[in-house]
N, C-alpha and C. Protein backbone atom coordinates (compact mmCIF):
# COMPACT_ATOMS: atom_id res chain seq x y z
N UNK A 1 22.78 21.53 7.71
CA UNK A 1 21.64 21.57 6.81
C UNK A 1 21.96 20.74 5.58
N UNK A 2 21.18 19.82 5.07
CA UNK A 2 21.23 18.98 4.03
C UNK A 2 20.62 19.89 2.41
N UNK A 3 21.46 19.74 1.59
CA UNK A 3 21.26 19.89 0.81
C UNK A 3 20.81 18.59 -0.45
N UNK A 4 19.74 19.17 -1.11
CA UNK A 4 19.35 18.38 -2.32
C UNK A 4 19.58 18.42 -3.50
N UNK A 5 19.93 17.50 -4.13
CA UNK A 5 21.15 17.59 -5.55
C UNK A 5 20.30 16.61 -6.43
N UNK A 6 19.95 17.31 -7.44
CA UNK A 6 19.01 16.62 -8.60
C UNK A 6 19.64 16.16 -9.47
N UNK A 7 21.06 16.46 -9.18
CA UNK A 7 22.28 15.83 -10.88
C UNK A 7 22.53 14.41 -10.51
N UNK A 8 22.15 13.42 -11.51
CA UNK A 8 22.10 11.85 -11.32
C UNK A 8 23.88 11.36 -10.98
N UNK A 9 24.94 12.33 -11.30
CA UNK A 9 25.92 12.11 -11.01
C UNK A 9 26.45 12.22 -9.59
N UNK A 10 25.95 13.15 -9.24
CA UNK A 10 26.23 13.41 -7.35
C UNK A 10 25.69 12.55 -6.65
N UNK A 11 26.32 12.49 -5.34
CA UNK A 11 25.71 11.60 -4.12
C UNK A 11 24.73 12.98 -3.36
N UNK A 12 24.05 11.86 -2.85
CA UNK A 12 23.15 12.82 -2.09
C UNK A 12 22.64 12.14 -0.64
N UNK A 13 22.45 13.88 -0.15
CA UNK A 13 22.38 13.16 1.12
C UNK A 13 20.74 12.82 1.67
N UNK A 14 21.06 11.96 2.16
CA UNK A 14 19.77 11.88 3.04
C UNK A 14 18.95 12.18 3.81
N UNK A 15 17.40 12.51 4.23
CA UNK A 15 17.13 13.76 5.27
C UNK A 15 17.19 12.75 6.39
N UNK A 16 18.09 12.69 7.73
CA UNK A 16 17.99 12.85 9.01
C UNK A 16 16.70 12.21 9.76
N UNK A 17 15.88 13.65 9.74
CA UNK A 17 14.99 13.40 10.61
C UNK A 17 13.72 14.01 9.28
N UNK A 18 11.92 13.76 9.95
CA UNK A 18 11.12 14.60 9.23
C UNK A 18 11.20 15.90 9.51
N UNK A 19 11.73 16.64 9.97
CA UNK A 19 12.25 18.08 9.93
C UNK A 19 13.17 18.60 8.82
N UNK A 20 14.09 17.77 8.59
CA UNK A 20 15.15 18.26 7.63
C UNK A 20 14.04 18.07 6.16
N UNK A 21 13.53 16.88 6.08
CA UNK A 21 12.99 16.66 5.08
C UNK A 21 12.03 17.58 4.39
N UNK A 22 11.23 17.90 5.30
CA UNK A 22 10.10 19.25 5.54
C UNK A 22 11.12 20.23 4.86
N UNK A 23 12.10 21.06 5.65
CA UNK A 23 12.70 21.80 4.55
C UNK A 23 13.22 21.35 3.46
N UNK A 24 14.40 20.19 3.50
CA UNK A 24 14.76 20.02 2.26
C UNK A 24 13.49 20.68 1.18
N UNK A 25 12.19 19.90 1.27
CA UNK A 25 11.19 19.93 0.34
C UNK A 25 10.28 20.95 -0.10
N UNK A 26 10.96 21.49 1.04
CA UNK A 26 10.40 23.44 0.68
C UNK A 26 9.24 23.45 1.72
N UNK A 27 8.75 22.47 2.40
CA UNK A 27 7.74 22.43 3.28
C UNK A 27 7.43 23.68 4.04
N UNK A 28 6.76 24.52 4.24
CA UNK A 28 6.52 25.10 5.36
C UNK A 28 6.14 24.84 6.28
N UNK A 29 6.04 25.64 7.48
CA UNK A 29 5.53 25.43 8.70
C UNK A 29 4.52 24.90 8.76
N UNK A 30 3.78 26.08 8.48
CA UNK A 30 2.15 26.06 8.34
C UNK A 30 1.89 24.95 7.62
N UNK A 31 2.04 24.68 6.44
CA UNK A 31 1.77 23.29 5.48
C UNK A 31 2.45 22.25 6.21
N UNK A 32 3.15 22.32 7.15
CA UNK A 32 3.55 20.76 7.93
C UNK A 32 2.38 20.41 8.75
N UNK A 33 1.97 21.40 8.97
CA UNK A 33 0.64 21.56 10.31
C UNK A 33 -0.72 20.96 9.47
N UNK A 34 -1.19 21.74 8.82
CA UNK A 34 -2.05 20.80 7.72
C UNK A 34 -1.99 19.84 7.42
N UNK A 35 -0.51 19.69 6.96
CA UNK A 35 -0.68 17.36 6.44
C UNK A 35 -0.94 16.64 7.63
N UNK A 36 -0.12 17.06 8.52
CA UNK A 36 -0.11 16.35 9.83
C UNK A 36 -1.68 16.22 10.61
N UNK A 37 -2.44 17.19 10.39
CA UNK A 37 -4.04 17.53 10.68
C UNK A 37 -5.25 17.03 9.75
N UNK A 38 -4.10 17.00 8.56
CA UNK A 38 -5.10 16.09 7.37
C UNK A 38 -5.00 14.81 7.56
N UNK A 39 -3.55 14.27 7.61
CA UNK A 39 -3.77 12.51 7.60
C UNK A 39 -4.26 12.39 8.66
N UNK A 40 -4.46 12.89 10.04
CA UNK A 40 -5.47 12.68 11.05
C UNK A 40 -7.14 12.15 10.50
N UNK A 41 -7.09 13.60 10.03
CA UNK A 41 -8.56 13.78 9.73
C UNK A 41 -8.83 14.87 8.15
N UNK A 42 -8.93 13.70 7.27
CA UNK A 42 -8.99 14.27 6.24
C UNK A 42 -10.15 14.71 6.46
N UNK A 43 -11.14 14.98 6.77
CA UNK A 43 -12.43 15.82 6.61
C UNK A 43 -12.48 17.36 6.87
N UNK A 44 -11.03 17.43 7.41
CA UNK A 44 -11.32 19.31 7.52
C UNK A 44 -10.66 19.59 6.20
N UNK A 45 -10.22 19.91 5.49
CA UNK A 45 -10.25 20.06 3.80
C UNK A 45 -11.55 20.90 3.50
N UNK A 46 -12.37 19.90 3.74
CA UNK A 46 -14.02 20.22 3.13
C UNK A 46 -14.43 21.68 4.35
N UNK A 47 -14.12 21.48 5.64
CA UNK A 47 -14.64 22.50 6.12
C UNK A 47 -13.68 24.04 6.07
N UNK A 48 -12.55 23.57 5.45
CA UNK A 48 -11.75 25.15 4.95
C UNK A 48 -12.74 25.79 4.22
N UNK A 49 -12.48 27.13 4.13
CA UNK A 49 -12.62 28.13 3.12
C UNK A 49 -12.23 28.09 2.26
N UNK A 50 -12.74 27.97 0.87
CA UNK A 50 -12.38 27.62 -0.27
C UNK A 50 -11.42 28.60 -0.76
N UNK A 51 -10.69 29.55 0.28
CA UNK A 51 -9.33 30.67 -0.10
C UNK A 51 -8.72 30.03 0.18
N UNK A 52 -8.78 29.04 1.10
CA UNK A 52 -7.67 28.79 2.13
C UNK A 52 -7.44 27.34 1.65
N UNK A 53 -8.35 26.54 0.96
CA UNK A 53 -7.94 25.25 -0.06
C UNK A 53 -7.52 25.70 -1.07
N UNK A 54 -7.22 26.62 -1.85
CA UNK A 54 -6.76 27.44 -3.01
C UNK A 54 -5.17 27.64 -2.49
N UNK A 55 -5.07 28.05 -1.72
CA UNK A 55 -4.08 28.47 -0.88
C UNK A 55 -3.14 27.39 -0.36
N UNK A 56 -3.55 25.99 0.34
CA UNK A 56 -2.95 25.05 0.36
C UNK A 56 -2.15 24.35 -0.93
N UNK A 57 -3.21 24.33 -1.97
CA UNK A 57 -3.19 24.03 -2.79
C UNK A 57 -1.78 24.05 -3.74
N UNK A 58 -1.99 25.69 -3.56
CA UNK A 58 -1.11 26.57 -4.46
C UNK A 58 0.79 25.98 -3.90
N UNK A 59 0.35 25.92 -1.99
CA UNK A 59 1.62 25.62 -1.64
C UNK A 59 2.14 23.83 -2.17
N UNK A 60 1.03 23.03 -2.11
CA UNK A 60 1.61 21.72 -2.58
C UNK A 60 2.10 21.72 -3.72
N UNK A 61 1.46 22.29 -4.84
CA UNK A 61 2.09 22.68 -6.12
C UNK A 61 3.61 23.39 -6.05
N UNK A 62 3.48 24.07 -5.63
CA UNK A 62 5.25 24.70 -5.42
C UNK A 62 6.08 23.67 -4.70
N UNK A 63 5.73 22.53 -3.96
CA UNK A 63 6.70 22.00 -3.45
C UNK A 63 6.90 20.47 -3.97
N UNK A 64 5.12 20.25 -5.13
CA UNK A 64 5.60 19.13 -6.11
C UNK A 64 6.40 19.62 -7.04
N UNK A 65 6.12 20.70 -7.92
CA UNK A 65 7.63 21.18 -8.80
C UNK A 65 8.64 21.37 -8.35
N UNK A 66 9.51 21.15 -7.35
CA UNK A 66 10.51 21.42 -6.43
C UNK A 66 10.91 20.39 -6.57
N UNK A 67 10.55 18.97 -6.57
CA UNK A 67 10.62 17.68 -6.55
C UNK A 67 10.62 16.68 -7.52
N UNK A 68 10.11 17.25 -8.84
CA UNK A 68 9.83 16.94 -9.61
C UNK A 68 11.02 17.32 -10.80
């Protein structure tokens, strides 16, 4: 398992494959399934339930401050 190191002094490693990366990035499952279903077809967005775009939402936010 790769670990991610935010100190500009360390080496760091690189993710592998898009799996490692997905975790490295805090990705979940479920939210891998969505991007992957969105860059398809961004138009289901609009047909979620506006809990469940709240909800996505909430998870991209936790995994841009993670990164950030």
């Amino acid at each position: 398992m790769a670990i991610y190191d935010r100190g500009p002094s360390k080496t760091r490693r690189q993710p592998m494959a898009k799996a490692e990366f997905f975790q490295i990035a805090g990705i979940t499952p479920e939210l891998e399934e969505f991007i992957s279903d969105f860059v398809k077809r961004p138009e289901i967005l609009n047909s979620m339930p506006l809990e469940k775009q709240q909800e996505i939402e909430a998870q991209m936010d936790a995994v841009f401050s993670l990164l950030c």
